[in-house]
Protein backbone atom coordinates (compact mmCIF):
# COMPACT_ATOMS: atom_id res chain seq x y z
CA UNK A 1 0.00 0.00 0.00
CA UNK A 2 0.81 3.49 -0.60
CA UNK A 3 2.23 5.80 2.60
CA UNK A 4 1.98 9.47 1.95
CA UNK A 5 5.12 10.56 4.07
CA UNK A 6 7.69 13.29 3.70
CA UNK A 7 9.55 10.81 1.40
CA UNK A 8 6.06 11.18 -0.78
CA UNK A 9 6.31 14.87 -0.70
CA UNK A 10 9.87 15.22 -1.06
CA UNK A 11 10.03 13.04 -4.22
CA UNK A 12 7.00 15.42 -5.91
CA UNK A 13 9.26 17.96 -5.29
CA UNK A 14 12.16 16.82 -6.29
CA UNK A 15 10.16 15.49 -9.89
CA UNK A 16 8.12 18.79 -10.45
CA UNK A 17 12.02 20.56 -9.69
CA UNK A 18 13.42 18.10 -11.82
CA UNK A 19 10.28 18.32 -14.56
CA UNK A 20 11.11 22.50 -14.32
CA UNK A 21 14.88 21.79 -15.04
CA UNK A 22 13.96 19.92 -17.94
CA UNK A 23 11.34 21.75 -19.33
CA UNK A 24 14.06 24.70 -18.99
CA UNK A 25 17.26 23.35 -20.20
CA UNK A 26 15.77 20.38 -23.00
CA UNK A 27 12.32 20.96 -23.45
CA UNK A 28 12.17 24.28 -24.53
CA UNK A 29 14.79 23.90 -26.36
CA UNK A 30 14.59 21.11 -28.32
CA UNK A 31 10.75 22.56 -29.09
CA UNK A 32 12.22 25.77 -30.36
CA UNK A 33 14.50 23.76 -32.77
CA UNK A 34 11.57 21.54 -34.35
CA UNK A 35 9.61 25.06 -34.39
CA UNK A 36 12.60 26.70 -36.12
CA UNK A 37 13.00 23.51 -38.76
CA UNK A 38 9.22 23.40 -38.93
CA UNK A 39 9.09 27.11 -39.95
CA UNK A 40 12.18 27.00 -42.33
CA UNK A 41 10.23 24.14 -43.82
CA UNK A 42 6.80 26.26 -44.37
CA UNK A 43 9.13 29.31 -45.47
CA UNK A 44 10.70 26.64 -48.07
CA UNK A 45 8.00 25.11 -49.26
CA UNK A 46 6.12 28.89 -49.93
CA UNK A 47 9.25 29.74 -51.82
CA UNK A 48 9.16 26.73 -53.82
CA UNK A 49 5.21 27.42 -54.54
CA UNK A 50 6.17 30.95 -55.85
CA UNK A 51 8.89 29.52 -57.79
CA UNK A 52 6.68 27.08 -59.71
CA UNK A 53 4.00 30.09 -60.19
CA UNK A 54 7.22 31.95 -61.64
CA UNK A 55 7.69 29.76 -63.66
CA UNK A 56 4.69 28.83 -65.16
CA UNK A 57 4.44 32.13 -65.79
CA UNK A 58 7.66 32.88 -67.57
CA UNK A 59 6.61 29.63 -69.66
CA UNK A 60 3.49 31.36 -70.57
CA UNK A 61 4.78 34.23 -71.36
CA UNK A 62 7.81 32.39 -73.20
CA UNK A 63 4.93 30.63 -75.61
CA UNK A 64 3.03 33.67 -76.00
CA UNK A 65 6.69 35.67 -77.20
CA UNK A 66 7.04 32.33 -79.67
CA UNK A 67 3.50 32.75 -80.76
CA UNK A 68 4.08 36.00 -81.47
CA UNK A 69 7.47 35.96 -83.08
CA UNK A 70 5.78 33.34 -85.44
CA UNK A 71 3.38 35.86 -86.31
CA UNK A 72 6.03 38.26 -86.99
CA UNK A 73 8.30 36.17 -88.98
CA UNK A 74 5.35 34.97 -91.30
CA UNK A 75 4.40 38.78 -91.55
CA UNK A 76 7.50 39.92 -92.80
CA UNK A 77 8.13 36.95 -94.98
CA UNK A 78 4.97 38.04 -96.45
CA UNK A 79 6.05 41.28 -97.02
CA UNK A 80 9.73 40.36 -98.20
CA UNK A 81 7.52 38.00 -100.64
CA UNK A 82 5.22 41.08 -101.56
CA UNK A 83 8.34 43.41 -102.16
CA UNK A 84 9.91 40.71 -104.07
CA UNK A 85 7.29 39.96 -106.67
CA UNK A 86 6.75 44.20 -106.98
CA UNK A 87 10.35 44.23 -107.87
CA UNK A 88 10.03 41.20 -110.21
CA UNK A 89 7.05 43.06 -112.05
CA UNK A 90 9.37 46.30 -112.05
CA UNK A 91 12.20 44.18 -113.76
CA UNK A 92 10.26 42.65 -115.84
CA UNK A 93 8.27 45.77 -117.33
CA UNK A 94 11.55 47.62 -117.46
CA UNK A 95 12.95 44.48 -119.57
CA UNK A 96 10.22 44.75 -122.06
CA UNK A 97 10.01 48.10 -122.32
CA UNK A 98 14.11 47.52 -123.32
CA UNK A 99 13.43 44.97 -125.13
CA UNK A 100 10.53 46.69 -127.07
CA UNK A 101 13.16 50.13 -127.32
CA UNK A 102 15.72 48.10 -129.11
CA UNK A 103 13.10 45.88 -131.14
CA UNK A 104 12.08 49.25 -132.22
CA UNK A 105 15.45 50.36 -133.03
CA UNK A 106 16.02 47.62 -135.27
CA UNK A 107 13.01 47.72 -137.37
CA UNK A 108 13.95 51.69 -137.54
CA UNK A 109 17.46 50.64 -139.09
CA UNK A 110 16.25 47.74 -140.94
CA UNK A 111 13.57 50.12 -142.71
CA UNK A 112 16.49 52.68 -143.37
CA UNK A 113 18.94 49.91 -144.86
CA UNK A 114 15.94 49.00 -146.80
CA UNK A 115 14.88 52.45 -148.00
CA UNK A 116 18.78 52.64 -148.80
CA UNK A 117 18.96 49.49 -151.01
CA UNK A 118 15.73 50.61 -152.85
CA UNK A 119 17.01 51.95 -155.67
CA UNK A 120 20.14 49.80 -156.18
CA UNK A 121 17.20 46.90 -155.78
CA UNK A 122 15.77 48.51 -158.19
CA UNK A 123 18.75 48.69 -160.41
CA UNK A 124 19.26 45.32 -160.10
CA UNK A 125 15.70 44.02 -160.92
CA UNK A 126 15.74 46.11 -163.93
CA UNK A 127 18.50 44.02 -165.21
CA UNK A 128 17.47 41.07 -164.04
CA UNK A 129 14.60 41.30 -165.39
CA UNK A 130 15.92 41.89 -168.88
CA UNK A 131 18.50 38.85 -168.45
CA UNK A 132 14.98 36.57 -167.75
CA UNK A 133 12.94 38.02 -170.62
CA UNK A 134 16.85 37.66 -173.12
CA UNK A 135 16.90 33.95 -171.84
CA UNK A 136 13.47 33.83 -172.41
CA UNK A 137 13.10 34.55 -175.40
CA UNK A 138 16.70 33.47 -176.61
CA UNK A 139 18.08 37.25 -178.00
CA UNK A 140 19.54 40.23 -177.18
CA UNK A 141 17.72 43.10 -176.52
């Protein structure tokens, strides 16, 4: 059976002494450590949260910049394209109208060579002529 003596009452003190120690010098402690690591975790994983919003963000932001520098790209390929095909057009009318310019040159000095050569033509066909009709008719006229 239990005897509540001084022995009793001396050993609660000496535990709730011994409990205050403890609770002082390891208790406390030791709490404000797994407090510390638990907030450093909390602090770490909210850091890591903002970090993945971050970066979703700079990855949408990276796809809309793509997006757009497709659009960009295709809009001045368009317009390279469009430029090109004016300058083609240029080229080309400035080639025929050349080409036309130096056609029409050449008929110009054809027709003079020709309206030179008339009359020696003419010359010539004369006597020609009279060799044909000569042979023709097998005398001298």
């Amino acid at each position: 059976m239990i005897s509540i003596n001084a022995t009793l009452i001396a050993q609660i003190i000496l535990f709730l002494i011994t409990l205050f120690f403890l609770n002082r010098l390891l208790i406390r402690p030791i709490m404000k450590v797994v407090q510390n690591r638990s907030q450093f975790f909390q602090e770490t994983e909210n850091k890591i949260l903002a970090l993945e919003k971050e970066t979703e963000e700079l990855k949408r932001r990276f796809s809309q910049l793509q997006i757009d520098a497709k659009k960009d790209a295709f809009s001045k390929s368009d317009q390279l394209k469009k430029a090109g095909n004016i300058q083609a057009s240029e080229v080309m009318d400035q080639s025929r109208d050349k080409a036309a310019s130096i056609r029409a040159e050449g008929e110009a000095r054809a027709e003079a060579v020709m309206e030179n050569q008339r009359p020696f033509l003419k010359d010539q066909a004369l006597v020609l002529s009279g060799d044909i009709v000569e042979k023709l008719i097998e005398r001298r006229i």
